[in-house]
C-alpha atoms as a PDB file:
ATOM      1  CA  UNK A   1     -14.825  63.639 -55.386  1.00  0.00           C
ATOM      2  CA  UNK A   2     -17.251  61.133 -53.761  1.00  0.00           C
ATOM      3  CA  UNK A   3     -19.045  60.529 -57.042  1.00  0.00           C
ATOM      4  CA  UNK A   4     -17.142  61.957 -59.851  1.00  0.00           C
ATOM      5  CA  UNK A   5     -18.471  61.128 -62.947  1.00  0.00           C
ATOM      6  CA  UNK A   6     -21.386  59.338 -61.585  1.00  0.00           C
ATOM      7  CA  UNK A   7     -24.855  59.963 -63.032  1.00  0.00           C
ATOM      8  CA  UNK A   8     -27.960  60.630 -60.438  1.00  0.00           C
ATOM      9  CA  UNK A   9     -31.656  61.408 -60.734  1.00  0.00           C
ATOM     10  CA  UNK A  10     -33.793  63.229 -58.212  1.00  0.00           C
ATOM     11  CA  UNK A  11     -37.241  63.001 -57.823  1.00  0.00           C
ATOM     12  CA  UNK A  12     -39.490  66.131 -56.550  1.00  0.00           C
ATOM     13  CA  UNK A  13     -35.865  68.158 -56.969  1.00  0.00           C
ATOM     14  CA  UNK A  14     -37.293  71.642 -57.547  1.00  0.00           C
ATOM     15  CA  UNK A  15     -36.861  71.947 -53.365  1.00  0.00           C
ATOM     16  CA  UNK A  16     -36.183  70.918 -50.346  1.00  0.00           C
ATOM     17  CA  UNK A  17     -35.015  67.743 -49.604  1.00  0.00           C
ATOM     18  CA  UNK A  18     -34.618  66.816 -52.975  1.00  0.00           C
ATOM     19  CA  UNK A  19     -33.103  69.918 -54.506  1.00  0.00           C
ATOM     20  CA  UNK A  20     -30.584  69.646 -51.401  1.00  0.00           C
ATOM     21  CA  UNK A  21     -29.456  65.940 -52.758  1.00  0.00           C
ATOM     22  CA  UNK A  22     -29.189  67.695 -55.784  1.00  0.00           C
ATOM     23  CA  UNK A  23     -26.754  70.118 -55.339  1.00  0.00           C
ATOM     24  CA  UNK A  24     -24.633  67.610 -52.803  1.00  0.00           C
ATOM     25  CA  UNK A  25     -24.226  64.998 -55.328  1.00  0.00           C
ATOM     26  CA  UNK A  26     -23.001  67.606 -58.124  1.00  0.00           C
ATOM     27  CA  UNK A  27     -20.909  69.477 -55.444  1.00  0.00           C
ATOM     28  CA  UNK A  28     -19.165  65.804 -55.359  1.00  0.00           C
ATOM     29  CA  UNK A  29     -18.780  65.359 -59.224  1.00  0.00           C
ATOM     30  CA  UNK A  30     -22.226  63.541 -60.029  1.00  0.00           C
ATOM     31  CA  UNK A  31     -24.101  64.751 -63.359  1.00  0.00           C
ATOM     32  CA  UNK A  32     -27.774  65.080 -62.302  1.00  0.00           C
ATOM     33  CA  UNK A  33     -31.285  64.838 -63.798  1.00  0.00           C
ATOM     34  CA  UNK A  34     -33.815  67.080 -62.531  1.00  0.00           C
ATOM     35  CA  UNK A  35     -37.661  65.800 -62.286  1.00  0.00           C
ATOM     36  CA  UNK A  36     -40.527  67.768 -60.687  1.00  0.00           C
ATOM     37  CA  UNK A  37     -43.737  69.466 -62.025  1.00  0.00           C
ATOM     38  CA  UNK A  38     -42.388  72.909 -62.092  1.00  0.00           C
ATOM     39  CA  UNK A  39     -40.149  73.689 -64.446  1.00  0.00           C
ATOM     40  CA  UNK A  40     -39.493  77.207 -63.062  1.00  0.00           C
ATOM     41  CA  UNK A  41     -38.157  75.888 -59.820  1.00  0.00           C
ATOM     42  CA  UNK A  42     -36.440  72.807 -61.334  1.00  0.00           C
ATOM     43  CA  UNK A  43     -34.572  75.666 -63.178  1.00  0.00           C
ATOM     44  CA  UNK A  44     -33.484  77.561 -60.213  1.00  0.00           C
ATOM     45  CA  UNK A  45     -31.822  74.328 -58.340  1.00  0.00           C
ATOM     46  CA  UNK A  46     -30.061  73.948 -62.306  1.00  0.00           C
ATOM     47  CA  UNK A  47     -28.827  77.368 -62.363  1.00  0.00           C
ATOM     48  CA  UNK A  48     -27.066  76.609 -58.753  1.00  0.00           C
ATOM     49  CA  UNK A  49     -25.606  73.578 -59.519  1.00  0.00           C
ATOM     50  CA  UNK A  50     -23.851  75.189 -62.765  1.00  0.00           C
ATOM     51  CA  UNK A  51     -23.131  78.254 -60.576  1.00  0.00           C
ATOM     52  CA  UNK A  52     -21.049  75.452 -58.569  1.00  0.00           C
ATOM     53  CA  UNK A  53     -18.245  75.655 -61.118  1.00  0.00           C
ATOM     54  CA  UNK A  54     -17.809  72.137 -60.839  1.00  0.00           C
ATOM     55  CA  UNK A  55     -18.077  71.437 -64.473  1.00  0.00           C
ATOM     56  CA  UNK A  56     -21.139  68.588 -64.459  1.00  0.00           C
ATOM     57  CA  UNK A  57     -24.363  68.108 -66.800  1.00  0.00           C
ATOM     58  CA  UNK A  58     -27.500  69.100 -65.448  1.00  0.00           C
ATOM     59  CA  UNK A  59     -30.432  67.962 -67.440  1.00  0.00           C
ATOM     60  CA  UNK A  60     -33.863  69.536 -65.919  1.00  0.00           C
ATOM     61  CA  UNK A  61     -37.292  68.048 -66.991  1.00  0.00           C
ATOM     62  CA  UNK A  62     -40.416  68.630 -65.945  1.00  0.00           C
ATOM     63  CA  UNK A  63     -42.686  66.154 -65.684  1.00  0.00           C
ATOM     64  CA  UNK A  64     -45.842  65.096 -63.462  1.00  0.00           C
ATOM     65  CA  UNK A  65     -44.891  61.716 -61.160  1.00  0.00           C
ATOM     66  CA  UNK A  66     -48.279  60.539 -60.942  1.00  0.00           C
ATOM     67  CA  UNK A  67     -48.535  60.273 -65.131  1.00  0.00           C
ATOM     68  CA  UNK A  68     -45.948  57.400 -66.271  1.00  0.00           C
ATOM     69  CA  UNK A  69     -45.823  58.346 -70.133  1.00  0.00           C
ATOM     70  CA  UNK A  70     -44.900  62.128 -68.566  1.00  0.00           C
ATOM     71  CA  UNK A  71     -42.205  60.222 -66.516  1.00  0.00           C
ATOM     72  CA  UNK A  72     -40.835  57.703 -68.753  1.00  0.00           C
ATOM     73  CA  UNK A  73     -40.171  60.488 -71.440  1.00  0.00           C
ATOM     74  CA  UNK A  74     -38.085  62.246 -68.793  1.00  0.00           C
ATOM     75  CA  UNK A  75     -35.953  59.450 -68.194  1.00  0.00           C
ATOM     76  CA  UNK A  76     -34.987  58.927 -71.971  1.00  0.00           C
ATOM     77  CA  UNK A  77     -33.723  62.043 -72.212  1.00  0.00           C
ATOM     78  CA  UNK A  78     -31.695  61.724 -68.848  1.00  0.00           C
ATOM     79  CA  UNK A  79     -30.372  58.267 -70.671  1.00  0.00           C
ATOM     80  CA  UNK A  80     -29.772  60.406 -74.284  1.00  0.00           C
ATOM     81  CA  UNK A  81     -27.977  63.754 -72.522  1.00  0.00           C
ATOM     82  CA  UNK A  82     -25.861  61.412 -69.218  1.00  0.00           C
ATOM     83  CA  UNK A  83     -25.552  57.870 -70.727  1.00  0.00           C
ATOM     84  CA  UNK A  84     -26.632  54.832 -68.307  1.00  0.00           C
ATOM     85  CA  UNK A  85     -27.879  55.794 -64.755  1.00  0.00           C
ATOM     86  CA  UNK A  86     -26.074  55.146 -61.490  1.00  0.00           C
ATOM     87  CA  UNK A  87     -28.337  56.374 -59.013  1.00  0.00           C
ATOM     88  CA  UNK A  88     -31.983  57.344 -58.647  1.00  0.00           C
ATOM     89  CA  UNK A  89     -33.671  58.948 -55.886  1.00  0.00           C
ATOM     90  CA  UNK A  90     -37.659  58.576 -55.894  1.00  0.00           C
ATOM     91  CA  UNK A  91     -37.769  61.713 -53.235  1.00  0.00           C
ATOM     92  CA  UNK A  92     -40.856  63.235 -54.499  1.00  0.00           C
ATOM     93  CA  UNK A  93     -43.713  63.490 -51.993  1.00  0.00           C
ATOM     94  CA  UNK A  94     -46.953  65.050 -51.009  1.00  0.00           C
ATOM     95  CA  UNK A  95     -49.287  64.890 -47.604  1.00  0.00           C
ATOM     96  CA  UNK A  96     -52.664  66.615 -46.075  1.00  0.00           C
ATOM     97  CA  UNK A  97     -53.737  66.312 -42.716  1.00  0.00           C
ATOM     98  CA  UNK A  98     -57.312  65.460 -42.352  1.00  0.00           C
ATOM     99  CA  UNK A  99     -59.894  63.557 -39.689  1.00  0.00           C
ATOM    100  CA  UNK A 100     -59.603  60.339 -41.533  1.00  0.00           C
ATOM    101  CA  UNK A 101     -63.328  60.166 -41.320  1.00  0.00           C
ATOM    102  CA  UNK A 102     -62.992  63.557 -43.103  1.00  0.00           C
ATOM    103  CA  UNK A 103     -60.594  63.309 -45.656  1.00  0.00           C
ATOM    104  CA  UNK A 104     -61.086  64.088 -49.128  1.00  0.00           C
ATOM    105  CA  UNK A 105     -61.724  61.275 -51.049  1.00  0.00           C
ATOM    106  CA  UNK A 106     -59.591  62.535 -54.326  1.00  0.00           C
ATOM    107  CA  UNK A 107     -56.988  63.705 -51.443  1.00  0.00           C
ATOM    108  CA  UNK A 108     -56.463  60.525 -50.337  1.00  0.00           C
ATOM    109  CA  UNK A 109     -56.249  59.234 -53.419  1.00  0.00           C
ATOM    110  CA  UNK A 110     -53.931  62.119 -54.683  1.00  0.00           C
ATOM    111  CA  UNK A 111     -51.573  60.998 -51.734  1.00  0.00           C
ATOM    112  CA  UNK A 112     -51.132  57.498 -52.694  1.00  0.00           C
ATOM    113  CA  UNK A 113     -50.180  57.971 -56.441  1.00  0.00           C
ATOM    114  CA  UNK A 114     -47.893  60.728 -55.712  1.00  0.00           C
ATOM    115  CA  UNK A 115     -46.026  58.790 -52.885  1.00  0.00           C
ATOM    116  CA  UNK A 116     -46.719  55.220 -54.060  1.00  0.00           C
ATOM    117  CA  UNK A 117     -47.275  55.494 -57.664  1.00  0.00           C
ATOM    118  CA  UNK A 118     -44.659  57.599 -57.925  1.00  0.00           C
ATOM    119  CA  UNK A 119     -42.113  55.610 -56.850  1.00  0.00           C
ATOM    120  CA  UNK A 120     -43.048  52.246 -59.023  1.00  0.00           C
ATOM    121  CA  UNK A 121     -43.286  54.560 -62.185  1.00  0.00           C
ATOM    122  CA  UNK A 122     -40.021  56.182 -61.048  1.00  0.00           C
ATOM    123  CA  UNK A 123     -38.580  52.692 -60.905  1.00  0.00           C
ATOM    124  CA  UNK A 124     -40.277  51.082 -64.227  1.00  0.00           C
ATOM    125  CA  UNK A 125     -39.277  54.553 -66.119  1.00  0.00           C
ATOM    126  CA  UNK A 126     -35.486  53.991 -65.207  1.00  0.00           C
ATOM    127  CA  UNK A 127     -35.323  50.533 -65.174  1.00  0.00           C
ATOM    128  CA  UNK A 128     -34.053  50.452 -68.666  1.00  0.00           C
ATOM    129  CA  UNK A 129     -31.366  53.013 -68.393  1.00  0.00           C
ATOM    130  CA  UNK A 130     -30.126  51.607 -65.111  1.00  0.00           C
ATOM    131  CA  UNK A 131     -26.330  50.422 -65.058  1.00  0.00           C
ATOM    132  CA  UNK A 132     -26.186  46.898 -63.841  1.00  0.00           C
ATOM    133  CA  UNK A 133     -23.278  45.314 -65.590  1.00  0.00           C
ATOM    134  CA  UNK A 134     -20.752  45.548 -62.928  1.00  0.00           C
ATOM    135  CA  UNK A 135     -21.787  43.969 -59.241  1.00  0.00           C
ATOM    136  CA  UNK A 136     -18.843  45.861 -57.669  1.00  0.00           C
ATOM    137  CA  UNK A 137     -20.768  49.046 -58.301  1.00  0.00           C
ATOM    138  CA  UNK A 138     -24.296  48.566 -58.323  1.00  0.00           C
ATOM    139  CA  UNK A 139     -27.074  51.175 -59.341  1.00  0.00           C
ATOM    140  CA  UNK A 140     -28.881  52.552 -56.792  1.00  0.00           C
ATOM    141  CA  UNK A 141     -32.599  52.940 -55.760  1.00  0.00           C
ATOM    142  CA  UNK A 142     -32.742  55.116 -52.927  1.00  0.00           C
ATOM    143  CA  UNK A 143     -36.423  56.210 -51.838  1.00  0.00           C
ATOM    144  CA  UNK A 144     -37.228  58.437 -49.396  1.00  0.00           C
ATOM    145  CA  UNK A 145     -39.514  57.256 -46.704  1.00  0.00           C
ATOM    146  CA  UNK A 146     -40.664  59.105 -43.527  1.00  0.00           C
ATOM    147  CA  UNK A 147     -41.031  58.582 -39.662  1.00  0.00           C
ATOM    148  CA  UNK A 148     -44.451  57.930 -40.362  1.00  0.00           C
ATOM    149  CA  UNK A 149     -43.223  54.505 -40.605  1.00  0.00           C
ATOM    150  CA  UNK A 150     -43.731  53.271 -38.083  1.00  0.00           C
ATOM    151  CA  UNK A 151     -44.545  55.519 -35.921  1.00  0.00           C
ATOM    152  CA  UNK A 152     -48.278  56.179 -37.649  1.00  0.00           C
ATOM    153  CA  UNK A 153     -49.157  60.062 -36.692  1.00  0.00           C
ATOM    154  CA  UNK A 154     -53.059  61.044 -36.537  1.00  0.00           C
ATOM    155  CA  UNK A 155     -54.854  62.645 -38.962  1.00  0.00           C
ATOM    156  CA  UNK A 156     -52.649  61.536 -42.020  1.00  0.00           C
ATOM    157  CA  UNK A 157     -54.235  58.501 -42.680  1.00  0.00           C
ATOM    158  CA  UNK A 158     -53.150  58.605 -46.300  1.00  0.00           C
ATOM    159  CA  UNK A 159     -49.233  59.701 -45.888  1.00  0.00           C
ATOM    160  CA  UNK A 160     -48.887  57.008 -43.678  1.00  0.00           C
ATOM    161  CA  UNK A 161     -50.325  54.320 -45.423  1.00  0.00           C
ATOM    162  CA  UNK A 162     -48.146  55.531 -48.228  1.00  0.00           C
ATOM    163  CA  UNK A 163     -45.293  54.890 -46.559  1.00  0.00           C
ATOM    164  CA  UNK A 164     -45.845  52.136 -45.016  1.00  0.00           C
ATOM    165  CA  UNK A 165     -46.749  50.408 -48.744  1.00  0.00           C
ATOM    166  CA  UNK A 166     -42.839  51.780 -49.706  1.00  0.00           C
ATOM    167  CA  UNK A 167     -41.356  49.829 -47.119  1.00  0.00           C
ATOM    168  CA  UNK A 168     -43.041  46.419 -48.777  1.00  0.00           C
ATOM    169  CA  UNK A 169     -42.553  47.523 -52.246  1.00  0.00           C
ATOM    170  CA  UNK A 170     -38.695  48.118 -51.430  1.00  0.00           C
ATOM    171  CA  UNK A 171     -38.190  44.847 -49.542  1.00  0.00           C
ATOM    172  CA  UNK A 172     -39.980  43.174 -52.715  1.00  0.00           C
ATOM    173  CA  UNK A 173     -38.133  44.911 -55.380  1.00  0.00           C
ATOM    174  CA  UNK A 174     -34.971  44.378 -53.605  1.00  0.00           C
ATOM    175  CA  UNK A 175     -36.022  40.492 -53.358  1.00  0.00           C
ATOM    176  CA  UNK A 176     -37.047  40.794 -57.344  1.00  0.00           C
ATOM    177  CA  UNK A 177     -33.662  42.626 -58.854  1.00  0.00           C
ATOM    178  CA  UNK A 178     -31.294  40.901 -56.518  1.00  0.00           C
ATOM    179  CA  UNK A 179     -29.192  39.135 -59.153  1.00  0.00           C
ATOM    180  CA  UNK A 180     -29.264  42.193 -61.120  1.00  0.00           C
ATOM    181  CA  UNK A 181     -26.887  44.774 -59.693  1.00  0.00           C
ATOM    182  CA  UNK A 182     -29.395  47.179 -58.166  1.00  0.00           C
ATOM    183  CA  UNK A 183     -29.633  48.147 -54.531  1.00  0.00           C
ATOM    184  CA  UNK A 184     -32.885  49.400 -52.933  1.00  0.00           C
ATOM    185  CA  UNK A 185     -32.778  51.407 -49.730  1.00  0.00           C
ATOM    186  CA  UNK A 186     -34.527  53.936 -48.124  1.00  0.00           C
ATOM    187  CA  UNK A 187     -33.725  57.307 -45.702  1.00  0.00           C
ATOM    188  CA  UNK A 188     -36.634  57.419 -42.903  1.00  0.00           C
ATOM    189  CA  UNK A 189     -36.075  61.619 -41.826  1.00  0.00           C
ATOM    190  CA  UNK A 190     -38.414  63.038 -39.119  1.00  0.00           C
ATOM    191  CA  UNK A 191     -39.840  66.466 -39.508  1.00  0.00           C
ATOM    192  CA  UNK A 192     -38.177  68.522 -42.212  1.00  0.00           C
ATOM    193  CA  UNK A 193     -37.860  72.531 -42.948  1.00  0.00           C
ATOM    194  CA  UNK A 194     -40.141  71.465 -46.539  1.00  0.00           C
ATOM    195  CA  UNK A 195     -43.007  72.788 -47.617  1.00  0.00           C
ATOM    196  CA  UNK A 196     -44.402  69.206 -47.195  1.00  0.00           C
ATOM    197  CA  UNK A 197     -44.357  70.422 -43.285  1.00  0.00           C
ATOM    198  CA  UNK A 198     -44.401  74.083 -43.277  1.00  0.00           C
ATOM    199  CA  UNK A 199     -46.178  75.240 -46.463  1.00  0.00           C
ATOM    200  CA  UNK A 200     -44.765  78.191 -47.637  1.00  0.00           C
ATOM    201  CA  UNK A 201     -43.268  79.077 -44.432  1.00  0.00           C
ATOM    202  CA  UNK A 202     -40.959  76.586 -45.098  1.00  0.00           C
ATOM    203  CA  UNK A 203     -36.780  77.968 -45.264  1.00  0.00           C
ATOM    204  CA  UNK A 204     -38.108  81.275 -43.680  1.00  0.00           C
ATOM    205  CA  UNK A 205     -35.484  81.206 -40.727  1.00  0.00           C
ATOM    206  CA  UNK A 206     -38.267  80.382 -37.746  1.00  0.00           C
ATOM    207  CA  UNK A 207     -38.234  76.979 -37.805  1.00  0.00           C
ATOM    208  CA  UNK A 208     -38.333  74.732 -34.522  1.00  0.00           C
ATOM    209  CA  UNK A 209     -35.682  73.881 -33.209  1.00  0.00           C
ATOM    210  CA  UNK A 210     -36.709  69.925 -33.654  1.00  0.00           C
ATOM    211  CA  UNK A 211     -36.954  70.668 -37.506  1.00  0.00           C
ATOM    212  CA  UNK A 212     -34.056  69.973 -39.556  1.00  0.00           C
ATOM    213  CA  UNK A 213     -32.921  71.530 -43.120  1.00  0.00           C
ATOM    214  CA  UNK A 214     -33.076  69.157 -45.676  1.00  0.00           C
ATOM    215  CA  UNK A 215     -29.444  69.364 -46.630  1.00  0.00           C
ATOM    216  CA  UNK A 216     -29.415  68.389 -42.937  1.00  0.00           C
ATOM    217  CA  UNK A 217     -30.265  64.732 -44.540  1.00  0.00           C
ATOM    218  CA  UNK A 218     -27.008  64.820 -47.496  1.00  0.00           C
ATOM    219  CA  UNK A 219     -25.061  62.253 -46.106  1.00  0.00           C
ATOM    220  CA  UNK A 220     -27.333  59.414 -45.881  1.00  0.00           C
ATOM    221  CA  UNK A 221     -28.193  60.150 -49.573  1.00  0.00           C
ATOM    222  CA  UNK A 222     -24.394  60.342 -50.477  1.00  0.00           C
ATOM    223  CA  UNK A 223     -23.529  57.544 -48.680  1.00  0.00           C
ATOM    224  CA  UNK A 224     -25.917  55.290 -50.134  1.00  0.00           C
ATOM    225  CA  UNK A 225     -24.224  56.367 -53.857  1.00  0.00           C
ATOM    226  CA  UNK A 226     -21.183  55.882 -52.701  1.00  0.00           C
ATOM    227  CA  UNK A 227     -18.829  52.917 -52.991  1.00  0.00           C
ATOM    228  CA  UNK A 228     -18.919  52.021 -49.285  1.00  0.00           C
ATOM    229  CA  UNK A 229     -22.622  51.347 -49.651  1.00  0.00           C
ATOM    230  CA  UNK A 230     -22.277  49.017 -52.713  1.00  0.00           C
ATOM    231  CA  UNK A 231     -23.376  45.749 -50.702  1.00  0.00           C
ATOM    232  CA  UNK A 232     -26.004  47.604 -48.726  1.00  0.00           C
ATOM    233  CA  UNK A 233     -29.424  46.961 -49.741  1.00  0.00           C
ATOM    234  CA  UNK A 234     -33.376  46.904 -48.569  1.00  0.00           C
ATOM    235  CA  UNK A 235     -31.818  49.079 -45.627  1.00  0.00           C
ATOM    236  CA  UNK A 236     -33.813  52.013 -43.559  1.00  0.00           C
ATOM    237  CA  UNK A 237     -31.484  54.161 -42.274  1.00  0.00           C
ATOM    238  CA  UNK A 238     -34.222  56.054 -39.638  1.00  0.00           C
ATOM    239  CA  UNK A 239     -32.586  59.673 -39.034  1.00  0.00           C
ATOM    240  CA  UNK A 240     -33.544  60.234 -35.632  1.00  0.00           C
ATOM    241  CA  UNK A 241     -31.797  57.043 -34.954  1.00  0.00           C
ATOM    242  CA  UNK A 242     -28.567  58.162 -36.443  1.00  0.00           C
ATOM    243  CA  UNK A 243     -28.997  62.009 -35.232  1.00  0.00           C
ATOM    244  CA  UNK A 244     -28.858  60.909 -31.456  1.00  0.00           C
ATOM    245  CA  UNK A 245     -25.740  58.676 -32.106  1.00  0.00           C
ATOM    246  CA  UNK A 246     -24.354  61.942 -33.880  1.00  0.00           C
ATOM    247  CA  UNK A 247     -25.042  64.215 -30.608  1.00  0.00           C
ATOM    248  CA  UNK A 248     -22.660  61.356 -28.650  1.00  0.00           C
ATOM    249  CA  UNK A 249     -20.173  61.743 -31.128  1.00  0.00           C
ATOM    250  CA  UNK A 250     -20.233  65.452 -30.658  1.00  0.00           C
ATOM    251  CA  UNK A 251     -19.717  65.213 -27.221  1.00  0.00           C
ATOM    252  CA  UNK A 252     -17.130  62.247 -27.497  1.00  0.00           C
ATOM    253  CA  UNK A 253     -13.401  62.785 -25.874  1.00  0.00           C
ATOM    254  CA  UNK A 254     -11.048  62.732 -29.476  1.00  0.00           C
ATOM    255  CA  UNK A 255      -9.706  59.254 -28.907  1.00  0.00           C
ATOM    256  CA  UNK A 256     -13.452  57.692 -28.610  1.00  0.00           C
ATOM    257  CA  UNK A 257     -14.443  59.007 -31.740  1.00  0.00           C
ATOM    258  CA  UNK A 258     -11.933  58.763 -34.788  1.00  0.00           C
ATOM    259  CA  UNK A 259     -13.751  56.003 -36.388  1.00  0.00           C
ATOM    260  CA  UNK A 260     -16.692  53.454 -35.823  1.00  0.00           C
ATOM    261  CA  UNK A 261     -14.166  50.664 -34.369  1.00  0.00           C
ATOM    262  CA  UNK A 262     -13.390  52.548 -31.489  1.00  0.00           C
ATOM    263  CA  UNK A 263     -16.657  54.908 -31.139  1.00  0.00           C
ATOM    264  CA  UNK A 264     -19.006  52.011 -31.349  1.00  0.00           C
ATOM    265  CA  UNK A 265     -17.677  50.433 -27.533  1.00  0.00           C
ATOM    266  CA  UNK A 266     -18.305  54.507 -26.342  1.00  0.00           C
ATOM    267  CA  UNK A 267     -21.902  54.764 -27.568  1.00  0.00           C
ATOM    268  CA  UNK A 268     -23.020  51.334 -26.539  1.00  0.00           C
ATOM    269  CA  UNK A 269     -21.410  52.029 -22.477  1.00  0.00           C
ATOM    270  CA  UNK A 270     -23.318  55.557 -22.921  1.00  0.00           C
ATOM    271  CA  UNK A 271     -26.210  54.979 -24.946  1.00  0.00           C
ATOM    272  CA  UNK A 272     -26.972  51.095 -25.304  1.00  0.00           C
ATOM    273  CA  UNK A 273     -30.002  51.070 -26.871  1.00  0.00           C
ATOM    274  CA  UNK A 274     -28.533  53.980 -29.322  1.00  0.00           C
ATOM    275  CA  UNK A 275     -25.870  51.358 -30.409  1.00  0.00           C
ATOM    276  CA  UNK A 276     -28.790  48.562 -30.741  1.00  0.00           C
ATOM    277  CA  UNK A 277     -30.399  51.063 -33.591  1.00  0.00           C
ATOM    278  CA  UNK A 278     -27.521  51.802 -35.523  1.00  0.00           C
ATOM    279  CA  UNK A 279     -24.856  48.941 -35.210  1.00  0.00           C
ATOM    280  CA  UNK A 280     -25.532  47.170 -38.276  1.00  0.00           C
ATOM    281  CA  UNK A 281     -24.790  50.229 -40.063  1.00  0.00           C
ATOM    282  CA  UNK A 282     -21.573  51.029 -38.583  1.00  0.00           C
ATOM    283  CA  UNK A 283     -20.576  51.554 -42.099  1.00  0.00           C
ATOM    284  CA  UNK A 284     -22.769  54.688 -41.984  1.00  0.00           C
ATOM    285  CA  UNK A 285     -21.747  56.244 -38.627  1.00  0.00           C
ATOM    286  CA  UNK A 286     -17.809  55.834 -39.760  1.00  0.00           C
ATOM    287  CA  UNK A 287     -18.836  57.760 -43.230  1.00  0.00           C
ATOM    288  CA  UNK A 288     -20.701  60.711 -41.062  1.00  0.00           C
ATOM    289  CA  UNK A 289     -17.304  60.745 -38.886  1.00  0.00           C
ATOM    290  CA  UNK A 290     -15.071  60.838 -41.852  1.00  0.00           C
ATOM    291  CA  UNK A 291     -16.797  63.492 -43.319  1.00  0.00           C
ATOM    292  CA  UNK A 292     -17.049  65.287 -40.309  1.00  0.00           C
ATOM    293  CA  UNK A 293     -13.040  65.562 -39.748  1.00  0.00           C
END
């Protein structure tokens, strides 16, 4: 199992994306701490990870990310119940879509501590219980960031600012902590089947076809806590990048596509500026093809 024995904490895991990283990373041995508000739903993804039969600890707390004392209780119970912490996933997130001339001023402001705020408590709560004694497997800090950087949509003047201050504050912290055994990266999806897109439409079987499930986004997480992403850090691993290199693997003949050493010459003759996006994370594409055998 990928992460057997591993212990992981998710961020906004009472759905979607993050409840999906949730039940991956038990499904490959991790123990797992649960944080969102709701401590109904945070009980639901529990109930399915022990309904796994996989044997792990799952520790569910609820706890607000915008309020730090809320947080940093959370975390010492993680630390009390799992021991030191492996991985941490800041995944929780929230967005409105207003005229920016328009928007709500305690919107806006809502916005930026849930996505920004959240993340630096997130960090400053775990710090602590992080384990960073042994360089050849680092703890990680994975966040998860958005297509909104860079690509700045209208009329969400405060989600994209948000992310755009995650990208600085990971490049900084990653700067800060580098001597200390702790990797910072982030996953950059595009639209996603959440309620963060489709309200409570969202997982109702009529998405578009452009949409993707959040478990659709698994592997980037996993790889990230896995060993072959132990020297990786202040990465962004941009989805759409990676999910048009995965529709030339589909279509690959079988010898072009066994592993990154002999796919990589096949996407750069058929999709050259494909290969520019993703070639310095070759280590990435030959994890999605591994998995995908």
């Amino acid at each position: 199992m990928l992460l057997k024995g591993k212990n992981i904490v998710i961020t906004g895991s009472g759905r979607g994306i993050g409840k999906a990283i949730a039940i991956a990373c038990a499904k490959e041995g991790a123990n797992i701490g649960l944080i969102s508000r709701t401590l109904e739903e945070l009980n639901i993804t529990k109930k399915e990870i022990e309904d796994l039969g996989v044997g792990v600890k799952v520790i569910a707390k609820p706890a607000d990310i915008t309020k730090f004392e809320e947080v940093e209780v959370a975390f010492q119970a993680f630390h009390n119940k799992l021991g030191l912490l492996n991985g941490i996933v800041a995944n929780a997130g929230y967005s409105r879509m207003w005229s920016t001339h328009e928007f709500i001023n305690e919107k806006f402001s809502e916005i930026l501590n849930v996505n920004i705020l959240g993340v630096f408590y997130t960090f400053k709560a775990a710090y602590p219980y992080m384990k960073k004694d042994d360089k050849k497997d680092k703890a990680r800090f994975i966040i998860t960031g958005s297509e909104a950087y860079p690509i700045a949509p209208i009329k969400l003047a405060a989600y994209v600012a948000s992310k755009y201050a995650v990208v600085g504050l990971q490049k900084s912290m990653s700067m800060e902590y580098k001597r200390e055994n702790i990797n910072f990266n982030m996953v950059l999806p595009t639209q996603v089947d959440t309620r963060l897109l489709r309200g409570k439409n969202a997982g109702d079987g009529n998405k578009p076809a452009h949409v993707l499930n959040p478990w659709d986004l698994n592997e980037y997480y996993l790889f990230l806590l896995s060993d072959d992403a132990n020297k990786l850090d202040n990465a962004l691993i941009f989805v759409y990048d990676f999910n048009e290199a995965k529709k030339l693997l589909d279509g690959a003949p079988s010898g072009k596509k066994e592993n990154w050493e002999v796919f990589k010459d096949y996407l750069e003759e058929k999709a050259p500026k494909d290969y520019e996006n993703v070639k310095s994370l070759g280590k990435l594409v030959d994890f999605i093809i591994t998995r995908s055998k």
